[in-house]
Protein backbone atom coordinates (compact mmCIF):
# COMPACT_ATOMS: atom_id res chain seq x y z
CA UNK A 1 8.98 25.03 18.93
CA UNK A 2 12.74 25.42 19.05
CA UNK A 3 12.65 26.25 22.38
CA UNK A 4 10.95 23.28 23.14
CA UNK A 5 13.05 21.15 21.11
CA UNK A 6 16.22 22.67 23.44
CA UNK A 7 14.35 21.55 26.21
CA UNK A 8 13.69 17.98 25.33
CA UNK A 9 17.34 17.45 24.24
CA UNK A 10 18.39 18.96 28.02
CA UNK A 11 15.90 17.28 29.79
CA UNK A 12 16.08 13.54 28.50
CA UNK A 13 19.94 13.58 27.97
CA UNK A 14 20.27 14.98 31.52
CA UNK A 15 18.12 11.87 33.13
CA UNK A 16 20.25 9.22 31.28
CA UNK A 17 23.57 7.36 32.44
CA UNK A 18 25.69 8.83 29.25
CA UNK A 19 25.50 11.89 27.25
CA UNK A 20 23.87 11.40 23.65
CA UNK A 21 26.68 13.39 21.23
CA UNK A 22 25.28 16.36 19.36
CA UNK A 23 26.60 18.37 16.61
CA UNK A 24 25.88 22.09 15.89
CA UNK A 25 24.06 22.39 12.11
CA UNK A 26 22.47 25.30 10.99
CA UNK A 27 21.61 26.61 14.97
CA UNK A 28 19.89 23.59 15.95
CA UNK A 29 21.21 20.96 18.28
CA UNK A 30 20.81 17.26 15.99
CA UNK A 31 22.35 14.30 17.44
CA UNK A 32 25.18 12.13 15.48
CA UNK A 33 23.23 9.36 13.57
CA UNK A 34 22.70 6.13 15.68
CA UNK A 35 23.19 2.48 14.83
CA UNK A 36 20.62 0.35 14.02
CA UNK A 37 17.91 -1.27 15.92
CA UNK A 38 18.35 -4.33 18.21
CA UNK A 39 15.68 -6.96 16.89
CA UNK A 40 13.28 -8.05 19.90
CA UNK A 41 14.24 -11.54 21.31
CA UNK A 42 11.89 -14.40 20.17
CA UNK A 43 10.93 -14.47 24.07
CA UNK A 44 9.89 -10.74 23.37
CA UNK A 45 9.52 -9.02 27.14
CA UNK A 46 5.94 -7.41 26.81
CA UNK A 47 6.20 -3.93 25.34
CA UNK A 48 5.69 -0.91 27.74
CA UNK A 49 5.13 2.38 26.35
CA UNK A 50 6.53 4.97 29.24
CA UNK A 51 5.91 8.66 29.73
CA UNK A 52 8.37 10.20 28.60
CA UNK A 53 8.17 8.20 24.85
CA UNK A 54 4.71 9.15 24.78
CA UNK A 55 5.92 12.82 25.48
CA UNK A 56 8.28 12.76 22.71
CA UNK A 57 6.53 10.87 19.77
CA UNK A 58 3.96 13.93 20.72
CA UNK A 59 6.53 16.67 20.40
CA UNK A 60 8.01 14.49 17.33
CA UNK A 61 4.28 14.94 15.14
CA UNK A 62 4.00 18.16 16.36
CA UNK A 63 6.71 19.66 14.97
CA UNK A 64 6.62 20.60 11.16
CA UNK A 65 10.61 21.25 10.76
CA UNK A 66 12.04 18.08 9.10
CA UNK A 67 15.65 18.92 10.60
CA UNK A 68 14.18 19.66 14.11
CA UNK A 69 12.15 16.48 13.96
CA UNK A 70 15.28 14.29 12.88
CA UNK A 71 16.69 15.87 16.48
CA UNK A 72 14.01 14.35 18.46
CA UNK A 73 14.80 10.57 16.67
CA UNK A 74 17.62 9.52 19.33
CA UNK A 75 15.68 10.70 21.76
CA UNK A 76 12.83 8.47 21.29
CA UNK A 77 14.99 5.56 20.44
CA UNK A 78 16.31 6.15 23.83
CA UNK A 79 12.88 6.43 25.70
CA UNK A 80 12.15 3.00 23.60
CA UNK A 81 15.36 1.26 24.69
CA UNK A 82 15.87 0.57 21.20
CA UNK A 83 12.34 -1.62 20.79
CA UNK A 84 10.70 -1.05 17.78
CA UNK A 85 7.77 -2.25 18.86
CA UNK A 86 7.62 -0.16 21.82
CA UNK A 87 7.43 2.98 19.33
CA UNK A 88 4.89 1.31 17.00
CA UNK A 89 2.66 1.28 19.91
CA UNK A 90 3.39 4.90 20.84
CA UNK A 91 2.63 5.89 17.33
CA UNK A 92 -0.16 3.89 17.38
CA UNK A 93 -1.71 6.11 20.65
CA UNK A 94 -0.95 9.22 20.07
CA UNK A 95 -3.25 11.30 20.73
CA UNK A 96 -3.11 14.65 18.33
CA UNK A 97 -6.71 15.78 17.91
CA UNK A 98 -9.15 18.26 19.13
CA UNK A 99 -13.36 18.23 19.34
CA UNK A 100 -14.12 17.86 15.73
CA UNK A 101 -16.46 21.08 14.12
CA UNK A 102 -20.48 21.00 14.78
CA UNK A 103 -22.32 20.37 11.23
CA UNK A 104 -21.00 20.17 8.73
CA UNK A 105 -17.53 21.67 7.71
CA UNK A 106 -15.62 22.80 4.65
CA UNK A 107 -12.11 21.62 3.97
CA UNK A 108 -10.63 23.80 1.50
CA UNK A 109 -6.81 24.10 -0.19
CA UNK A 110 -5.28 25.88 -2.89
CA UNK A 111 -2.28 24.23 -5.13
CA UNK A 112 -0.17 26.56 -6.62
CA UNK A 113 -0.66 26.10 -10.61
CA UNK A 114 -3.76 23.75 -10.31
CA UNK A 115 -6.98 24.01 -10.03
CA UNK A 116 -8.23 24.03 -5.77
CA UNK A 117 -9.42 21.03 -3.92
CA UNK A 118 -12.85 21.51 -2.11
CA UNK A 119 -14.65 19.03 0.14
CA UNK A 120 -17.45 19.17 2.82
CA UNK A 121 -17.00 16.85 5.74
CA UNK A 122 -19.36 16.02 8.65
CA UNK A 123 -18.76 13.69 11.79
CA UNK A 124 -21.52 11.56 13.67
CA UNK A 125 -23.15 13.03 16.42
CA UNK A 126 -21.22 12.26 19.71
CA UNK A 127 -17.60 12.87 18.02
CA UNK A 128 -14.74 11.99 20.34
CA UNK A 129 -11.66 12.49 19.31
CA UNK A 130 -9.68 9.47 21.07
CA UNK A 131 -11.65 6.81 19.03
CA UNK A 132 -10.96 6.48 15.58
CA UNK A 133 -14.02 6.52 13.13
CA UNK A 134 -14.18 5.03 9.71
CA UNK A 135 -14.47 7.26 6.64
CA UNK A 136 -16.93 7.47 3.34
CA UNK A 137 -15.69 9.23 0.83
CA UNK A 138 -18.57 10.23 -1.64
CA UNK A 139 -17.82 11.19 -5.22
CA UNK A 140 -20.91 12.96 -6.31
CA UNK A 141 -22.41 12.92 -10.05
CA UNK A 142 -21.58 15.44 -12.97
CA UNK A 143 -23.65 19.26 -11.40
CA UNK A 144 -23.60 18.33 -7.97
CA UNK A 145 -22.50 19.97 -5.04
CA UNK A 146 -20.60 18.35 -2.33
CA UNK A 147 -23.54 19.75 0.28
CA UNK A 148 -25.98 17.51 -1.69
CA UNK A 149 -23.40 14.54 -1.34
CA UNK A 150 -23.58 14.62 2.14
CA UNK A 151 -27.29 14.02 2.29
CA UNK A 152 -27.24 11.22 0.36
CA UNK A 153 -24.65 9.54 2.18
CA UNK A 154 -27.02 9.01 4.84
CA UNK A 155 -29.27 7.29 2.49
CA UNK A 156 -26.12 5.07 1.79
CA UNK A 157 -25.08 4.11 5.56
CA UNK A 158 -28.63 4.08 7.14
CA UNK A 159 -27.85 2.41 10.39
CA UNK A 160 -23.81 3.30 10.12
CA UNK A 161 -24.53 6.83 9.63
CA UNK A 162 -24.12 7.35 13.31
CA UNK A 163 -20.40 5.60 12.88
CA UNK A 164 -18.75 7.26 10.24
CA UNK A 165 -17.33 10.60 9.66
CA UNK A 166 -18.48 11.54 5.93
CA UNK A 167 -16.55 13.86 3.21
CA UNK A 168 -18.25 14.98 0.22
CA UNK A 169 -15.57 16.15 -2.43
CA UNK A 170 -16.13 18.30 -5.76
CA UNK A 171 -17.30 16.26 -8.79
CA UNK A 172 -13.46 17.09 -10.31
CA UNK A 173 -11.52 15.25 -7.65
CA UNK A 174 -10.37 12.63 -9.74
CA UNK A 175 -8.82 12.37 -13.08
CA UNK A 176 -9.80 9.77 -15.21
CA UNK A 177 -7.67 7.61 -16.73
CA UNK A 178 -6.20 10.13 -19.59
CA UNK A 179 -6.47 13.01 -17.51
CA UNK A 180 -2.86 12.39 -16.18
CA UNK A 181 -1.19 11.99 -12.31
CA UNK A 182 -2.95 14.70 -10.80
CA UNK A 183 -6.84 14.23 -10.20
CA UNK A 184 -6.18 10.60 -8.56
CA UNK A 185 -3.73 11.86 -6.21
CA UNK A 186 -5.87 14.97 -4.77
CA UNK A 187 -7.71 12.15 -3.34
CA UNK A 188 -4.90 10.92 -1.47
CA UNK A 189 -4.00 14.63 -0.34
CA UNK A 190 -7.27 15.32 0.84
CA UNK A 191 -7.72 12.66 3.03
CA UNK A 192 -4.46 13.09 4.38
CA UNK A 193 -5.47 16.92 5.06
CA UNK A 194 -8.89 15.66 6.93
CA UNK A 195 -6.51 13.43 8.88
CA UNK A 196 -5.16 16.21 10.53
CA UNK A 197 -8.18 17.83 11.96
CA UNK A 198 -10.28 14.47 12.65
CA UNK A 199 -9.26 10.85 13.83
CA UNK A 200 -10.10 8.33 11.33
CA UNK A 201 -9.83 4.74 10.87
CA UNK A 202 -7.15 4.70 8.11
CA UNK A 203 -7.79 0.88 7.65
CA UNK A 204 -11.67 1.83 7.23
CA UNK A 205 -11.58 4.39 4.66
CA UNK A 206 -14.52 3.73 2.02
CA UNK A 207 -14.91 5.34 -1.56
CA UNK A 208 -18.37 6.06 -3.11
CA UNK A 209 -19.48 7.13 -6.49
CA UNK A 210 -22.63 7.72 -8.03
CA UNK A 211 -23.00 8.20 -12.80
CA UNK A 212 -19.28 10.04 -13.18
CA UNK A 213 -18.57 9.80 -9.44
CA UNK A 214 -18.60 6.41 -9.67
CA UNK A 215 -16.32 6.16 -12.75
CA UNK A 216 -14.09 8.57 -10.29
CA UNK A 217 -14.83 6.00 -7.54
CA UNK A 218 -13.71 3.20 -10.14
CA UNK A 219 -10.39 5.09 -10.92
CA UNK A 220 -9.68 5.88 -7.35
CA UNK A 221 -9.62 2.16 -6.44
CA UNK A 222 -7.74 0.92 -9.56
CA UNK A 223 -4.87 3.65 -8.72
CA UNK A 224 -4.95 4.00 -4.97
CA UNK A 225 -5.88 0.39 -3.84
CA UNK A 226 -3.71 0.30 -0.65
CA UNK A 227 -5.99 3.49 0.50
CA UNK A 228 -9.21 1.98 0.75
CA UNK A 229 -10.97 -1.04 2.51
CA UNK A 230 -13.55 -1.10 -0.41
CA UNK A 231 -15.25 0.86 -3.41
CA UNK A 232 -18.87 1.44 -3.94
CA UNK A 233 -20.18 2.36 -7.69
CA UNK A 234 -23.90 3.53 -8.32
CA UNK A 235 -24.01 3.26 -12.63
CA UNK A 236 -20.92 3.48 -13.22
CA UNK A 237 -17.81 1.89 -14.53
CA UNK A 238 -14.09 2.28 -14.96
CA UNK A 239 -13.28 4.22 -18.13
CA UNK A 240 -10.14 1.88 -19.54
CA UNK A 241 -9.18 1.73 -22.88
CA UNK A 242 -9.95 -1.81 -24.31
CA UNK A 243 -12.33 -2.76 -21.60
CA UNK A 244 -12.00 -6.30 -22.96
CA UNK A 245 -7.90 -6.22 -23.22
CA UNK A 246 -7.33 -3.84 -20.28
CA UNK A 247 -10.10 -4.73 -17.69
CA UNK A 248 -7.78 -8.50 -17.11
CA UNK A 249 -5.14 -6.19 -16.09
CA UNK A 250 -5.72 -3.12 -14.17
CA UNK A 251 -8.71 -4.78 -12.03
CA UNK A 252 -6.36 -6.45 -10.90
CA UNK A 253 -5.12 -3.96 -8.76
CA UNK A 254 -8.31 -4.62 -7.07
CA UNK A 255 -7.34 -8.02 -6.20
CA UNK A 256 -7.70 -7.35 -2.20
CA UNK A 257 -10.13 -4.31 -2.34
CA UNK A 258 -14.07 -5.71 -2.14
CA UNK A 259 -15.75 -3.91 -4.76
CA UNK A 260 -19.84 -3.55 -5.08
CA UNK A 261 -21.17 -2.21 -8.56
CA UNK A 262 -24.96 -1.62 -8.75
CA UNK A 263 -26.33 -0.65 -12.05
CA UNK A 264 -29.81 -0.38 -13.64
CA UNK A 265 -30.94 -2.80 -16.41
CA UNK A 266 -31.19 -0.64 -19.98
CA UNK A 267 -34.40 0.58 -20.90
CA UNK A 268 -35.77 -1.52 -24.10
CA UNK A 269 -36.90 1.67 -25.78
CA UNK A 270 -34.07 3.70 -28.02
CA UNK A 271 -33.31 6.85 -26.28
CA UNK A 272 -30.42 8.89 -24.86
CA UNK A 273 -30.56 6.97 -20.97
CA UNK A 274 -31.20 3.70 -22.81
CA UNK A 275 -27.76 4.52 -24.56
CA UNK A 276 -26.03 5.37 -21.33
CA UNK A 277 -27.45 2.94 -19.53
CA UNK A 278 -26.99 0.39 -22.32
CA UNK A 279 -22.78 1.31 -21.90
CA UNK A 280 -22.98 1.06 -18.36
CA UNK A 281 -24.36 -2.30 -17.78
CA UNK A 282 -22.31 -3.93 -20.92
CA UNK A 283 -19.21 -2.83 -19.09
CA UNK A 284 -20.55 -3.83 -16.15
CA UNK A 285 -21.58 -7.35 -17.31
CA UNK A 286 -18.36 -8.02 -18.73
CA UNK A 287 -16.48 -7.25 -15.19
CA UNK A 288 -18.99 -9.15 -13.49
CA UNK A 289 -18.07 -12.44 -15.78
CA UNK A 290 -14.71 -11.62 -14.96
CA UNK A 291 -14.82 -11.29 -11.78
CA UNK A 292 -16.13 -14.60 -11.12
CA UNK A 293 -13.73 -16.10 -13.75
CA UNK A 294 -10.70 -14.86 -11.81
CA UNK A 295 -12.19 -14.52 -8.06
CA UNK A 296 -11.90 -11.09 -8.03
CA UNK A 297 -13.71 -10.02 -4.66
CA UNK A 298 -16.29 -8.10 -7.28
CA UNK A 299 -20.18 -8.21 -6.36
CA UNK A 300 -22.47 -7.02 -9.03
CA UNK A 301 -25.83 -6.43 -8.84
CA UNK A 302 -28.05 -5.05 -12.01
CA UNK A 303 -31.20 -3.72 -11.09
CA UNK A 304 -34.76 -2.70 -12.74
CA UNK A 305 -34.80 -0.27 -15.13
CA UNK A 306 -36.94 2.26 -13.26
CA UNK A 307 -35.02 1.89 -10.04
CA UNK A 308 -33.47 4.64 -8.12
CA UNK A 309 -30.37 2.92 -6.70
CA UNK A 310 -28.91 6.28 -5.86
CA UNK A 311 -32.07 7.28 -3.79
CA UNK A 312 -32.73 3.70 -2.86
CA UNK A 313 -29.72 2.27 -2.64
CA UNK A 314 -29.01 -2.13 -1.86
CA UNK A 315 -28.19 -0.76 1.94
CA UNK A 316 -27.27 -4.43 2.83
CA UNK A 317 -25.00 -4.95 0.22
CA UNK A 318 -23.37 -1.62 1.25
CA UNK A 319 -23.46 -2.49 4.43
CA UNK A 320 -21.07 -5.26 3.61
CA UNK A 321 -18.64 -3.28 2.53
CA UNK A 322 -18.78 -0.40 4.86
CA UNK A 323 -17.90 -3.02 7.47
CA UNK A 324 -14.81 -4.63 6.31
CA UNK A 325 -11.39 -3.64 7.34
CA UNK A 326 -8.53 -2.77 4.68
CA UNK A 327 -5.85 -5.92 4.00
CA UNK A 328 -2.74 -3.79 5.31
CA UNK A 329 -0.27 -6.84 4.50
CA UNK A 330 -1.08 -8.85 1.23
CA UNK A 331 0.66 -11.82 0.80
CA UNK A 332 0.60 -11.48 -3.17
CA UNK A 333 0.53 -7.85 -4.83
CA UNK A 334 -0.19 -7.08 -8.62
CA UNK A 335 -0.28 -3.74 -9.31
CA UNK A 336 -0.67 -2.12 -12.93
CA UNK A 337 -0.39 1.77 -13.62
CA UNK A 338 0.28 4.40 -16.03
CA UNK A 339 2.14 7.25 -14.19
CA UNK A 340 4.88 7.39 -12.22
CA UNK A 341 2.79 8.85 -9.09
CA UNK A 342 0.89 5.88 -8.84
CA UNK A 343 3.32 3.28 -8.29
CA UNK A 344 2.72 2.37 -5.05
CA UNK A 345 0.58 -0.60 -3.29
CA UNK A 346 0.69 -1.76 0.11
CA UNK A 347 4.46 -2.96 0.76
CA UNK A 348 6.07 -2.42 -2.53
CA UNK A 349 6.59 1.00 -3.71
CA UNK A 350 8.57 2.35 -7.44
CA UNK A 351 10.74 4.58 -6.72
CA UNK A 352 11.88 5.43 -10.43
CA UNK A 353 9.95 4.89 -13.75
CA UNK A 354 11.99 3.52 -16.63
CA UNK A 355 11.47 4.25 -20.14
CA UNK A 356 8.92 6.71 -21.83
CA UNK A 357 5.26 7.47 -19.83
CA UNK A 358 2.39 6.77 -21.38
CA UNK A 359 0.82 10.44 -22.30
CA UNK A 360 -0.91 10.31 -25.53
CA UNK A 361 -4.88 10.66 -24.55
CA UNK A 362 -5.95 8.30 -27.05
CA UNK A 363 -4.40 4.96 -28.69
CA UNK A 364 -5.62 3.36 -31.65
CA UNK A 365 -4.18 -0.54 -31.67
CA UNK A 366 -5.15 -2.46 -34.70
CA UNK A 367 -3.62 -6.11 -35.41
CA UNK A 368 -2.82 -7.49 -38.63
CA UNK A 369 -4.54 -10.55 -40.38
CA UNK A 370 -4.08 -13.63 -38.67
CA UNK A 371 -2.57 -11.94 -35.48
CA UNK A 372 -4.44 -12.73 -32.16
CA UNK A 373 -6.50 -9.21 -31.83
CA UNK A 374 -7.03 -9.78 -27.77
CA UNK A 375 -3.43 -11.24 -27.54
CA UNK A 376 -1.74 -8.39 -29.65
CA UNK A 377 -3.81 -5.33 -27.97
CA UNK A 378 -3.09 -6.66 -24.37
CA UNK A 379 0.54 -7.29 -25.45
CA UNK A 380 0.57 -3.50 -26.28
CA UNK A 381 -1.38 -2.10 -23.22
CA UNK A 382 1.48 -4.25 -21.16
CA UNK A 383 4.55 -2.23 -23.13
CA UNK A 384 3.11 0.80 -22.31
CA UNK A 385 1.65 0.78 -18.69
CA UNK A 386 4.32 0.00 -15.66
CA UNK A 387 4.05 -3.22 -13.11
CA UNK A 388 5.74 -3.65 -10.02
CA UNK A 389 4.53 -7.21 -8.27
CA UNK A 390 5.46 -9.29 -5.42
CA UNK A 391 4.75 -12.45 -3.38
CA UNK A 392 5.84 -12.22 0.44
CA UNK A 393 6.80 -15.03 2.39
CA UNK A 394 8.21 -15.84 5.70
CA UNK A 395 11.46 -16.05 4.31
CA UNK A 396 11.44 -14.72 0.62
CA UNK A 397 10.04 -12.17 -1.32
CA UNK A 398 9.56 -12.60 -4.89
CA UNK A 399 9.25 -9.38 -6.86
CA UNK A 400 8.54 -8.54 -11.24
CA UNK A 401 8.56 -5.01 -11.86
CA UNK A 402 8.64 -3.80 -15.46
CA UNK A 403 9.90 0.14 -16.76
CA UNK A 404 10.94 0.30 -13.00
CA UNK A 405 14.36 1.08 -12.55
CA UNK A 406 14.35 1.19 -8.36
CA UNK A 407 11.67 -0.46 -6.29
CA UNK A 408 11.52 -0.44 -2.31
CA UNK A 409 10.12 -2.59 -0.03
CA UNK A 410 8.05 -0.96 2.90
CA UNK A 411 7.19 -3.66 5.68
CA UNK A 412 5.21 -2.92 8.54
CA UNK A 413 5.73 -4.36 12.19
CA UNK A 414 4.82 -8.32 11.76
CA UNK A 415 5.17 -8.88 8.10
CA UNK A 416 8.53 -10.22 8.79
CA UNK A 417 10.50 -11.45 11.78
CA UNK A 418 13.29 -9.54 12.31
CA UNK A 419 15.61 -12.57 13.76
CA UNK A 420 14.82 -14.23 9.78
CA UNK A 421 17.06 -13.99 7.23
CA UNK A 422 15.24 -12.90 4.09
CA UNK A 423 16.03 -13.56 1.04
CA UNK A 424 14.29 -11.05 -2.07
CA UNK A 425 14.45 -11.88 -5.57
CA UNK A 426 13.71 -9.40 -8.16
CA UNK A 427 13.00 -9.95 -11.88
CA UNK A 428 15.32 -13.28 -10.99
CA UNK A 429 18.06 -12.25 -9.33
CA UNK A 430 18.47 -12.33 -5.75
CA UNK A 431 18.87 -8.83 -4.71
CA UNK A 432 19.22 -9.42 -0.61
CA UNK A 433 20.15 -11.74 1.50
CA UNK A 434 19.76 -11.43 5.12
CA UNK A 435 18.10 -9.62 7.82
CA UNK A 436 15.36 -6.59 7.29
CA UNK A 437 16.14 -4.60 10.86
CA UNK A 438 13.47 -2.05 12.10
CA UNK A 439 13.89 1.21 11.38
CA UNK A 440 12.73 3.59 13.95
CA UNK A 441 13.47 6.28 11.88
CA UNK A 442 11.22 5.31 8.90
CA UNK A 443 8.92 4.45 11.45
CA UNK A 444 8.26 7.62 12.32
CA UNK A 445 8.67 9.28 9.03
CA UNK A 446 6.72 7.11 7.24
CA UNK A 447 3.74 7.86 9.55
CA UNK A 448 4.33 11.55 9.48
CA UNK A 449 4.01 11.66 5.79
CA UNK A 450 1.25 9.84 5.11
CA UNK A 451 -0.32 10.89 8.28
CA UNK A 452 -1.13 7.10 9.43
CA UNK A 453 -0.22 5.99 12.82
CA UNK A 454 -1.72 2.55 12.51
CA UNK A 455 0.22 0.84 9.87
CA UNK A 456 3.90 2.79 9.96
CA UNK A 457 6.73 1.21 7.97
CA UNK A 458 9.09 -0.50 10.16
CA UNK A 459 12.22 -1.50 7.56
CA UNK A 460 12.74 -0.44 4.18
CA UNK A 461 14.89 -2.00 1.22
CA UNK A 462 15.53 0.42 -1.97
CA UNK A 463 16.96 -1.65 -4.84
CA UNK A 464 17.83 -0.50 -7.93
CA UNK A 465 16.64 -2.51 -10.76
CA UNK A 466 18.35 -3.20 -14.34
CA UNK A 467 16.82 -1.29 -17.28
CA UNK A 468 13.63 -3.09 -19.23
């Protein structure tokens, strides 16, 4: 690969009218850090994507060296004549992957101190690996193997099963809400790793949980809503504490992430399932009322008591979600979260958590006589989890972050015009002033890292923000 690299710097410096300057570092040949992009005119010429930047945004995600990618950088911005837009598009096409695997597949990882994360994948007969192909992620209940998960996603998809490449993950593979920062983000990591060996539809990624899978599937959502295009729950429900004080808040999150929750109606006789089943649908009902108190885009649907949903499942209802593509740019963003690894959604991100984290497993809130109990425990659920929040317009964005002491702004191409002056206010005080230029750079690195070539970050803003 460094040969190669030594041969892209030769050949595409050689072809151009004036030398690009390159200092020596550490035996590789970097070039001296550029100036910023020109914006595209408002008469934009129509953007052309030549050979030789397709060549090098190949060689650029093909190399694994940060330092010996950062070399490639001028290059492309050189093959692009400095368009932004004319990379985007490159990104957008490049074409990385191979025949996927016949039958199903394992996908297997260890983590050094934790415990490994194991998933099964399969992709639909006909697999070609220039189209992308939406994914179902399927959460499986407590004692089930991710084999058996894959079976019953085609009970799930019916008619889509031919669409969608399907990955059935352990029953571990999220945390739930006390477990801490790590089970929610093996999620993230895993799909990232099956990005790498098949092409998927990052805008059509789909989570699905059935009994503790769904809780998983809940959790997944409610952390990790800029990952999915929508979350499907077969009896089960999102394990907060102070459903009544804390669903108003974290569901939030789910504010542009369609949401279908099937449960079965409790059995009148006492038992053990009419207990479960009896804590399943009240938390169920109570987001349902919710949900249609506050718009949330939450269908629920409770079913007979001696129906299988999870072997008969409402296949048009899932249908509806399974077709919907993710909202990439929200124009409003309201995202509540407990760890410092989950502070991201769509085009706001934390970059440092202020004050102390939230770790104690269990909290026991109790308001005094004549205090407001659903005021007071929602007043204390808000001290202790973190916020970040934002409303983008064409000319301002409008951000409230709370125990957040830097915040960045990650736009993609369109949600802002780069001949605009923007103005962003945060927590009140205007914090810029002017134009956002594209970033080729981040561009690039922000696909690279999250493995996404259809929604890279064009221009970031880091701000710091004043202690809580």
């Amino acid at each position: 690969m460094l040969f190669r690299l030594h041969w892209l710097l030769s050949r595409f410096t050689q072809q151009t009218t004036f030398a690009i300057p390159v200092v020596a570092l550490a035996g590789l040949l970097l070039p001296v850090a550029a100036t910023a992009e020109t914006p595209a005119p408002a008469t934009a010429r129509p953007v052309k994507v030549s050979p030789e930047l397709t060549e090098l945004v190949l060689a650029y995600f093909t190399t694994h060296q940060r330092d010996e990618r950062r070399a490639i950088v001028p290059l492309i911005k050189k093959a692009a004549q400095r368009d932004a837009r004319a990379v985007a598009k490159a990104i957008h096409d490049v074409d990385l992957w191979s025949a996927g695997p016949e039958g199903p597949a394992s996908i297997f990882f260890p983590e050094p101190g934790r415990p490994s994360v194991a998933g099964v994948f399969e992709v639909p007969f006909g697999y070609h690996s220039q189209e992308r192909y939406p994914l179902l992620v399927c959460i499986p209940d407590a004692g089930l193997a991710p084999e058996v998960t894959l079976v019953r996603a085609r009970l799930f998809l019916k008619k889509h099963i031919t669409e969608f490449i399907v990955l059935g993950t352990t029953a571990k593979i999220i945390g739930g809400f006390n477990q801490g920062a790590d089970g929610t983000s093996k999620i993230e990591t895993l799909i990232k790793k099956l990005s790498k060996l098949v092409r998927i539809d990052r805008n059509r990624i789909y989570v699905l949980g059935v009994g503790e899978g769904a809780n998983a599937a809940w959790q997944a959502g409610i952390t990790h809503p800029d990952l999915f295009a929508g979350v499907i729950s077969i009896n089960g429900y999102p394990e907060l504490p102070y459903p009544e004080q804390s669903y108003p808040l974290l569901l939030e999150n789910l504010r542009h992430t369609p949401v279908l929750s099937v449960w079965n109606k409790p059995p009148a006789v006492s038992s053990t399932e009419q207990s479960t089943k009896s804590i399943i649908a009240k938390h169920n009902r109570m987001i349902a009322k919710l949900a249609t108190e506050t718009s949330l885009p939450i269908r629920s649907m409770e079913v007979p008591t001696d129906a299988r949903p999870d072997r008969q499942p409402p296949v048009a209802a899932i249908s509806d979600i399974v077709s919907l593509d993710r909202v990439t740019t929200p124009k409003k963003i309201s995202h509540w979260f407990r760890y410092p690894d989950h502070g991201a959604s769509a085009w706001l991100r934390q970059l440092k958590f202020s004050g102390p984290v939230w770790t104690e497993p269990a909290i026991s809130i109790k308001a005094g006589p004549g205090v407001d109990r659903n005021k007071f425990i929602q007043d204390v659920l808000r001290s202790k989890l973190a916020y970040v929040g934002g409303v983008l317009e064409d000319r301002k964005v409008t951000l409230t972050v709370k125990h957040t002491s830097g915040v960045e702004l990650a736009l993609p191409m369109g949600a802002f015009n780069p001949a605009d002056s923007i103005q962003v206010v945060c927590n009140g005080r205007i914090r810029h002033d002017g134009r956002l230029e594209p970033d080729i750079r981040a561009m690039l690195e922000s696909a690279y890292d999250r493995w996404d070539f259809q929604n890279p970050v064009a221009a970031t803003l880091p701000l710091s923000v004043k202690a809580d």
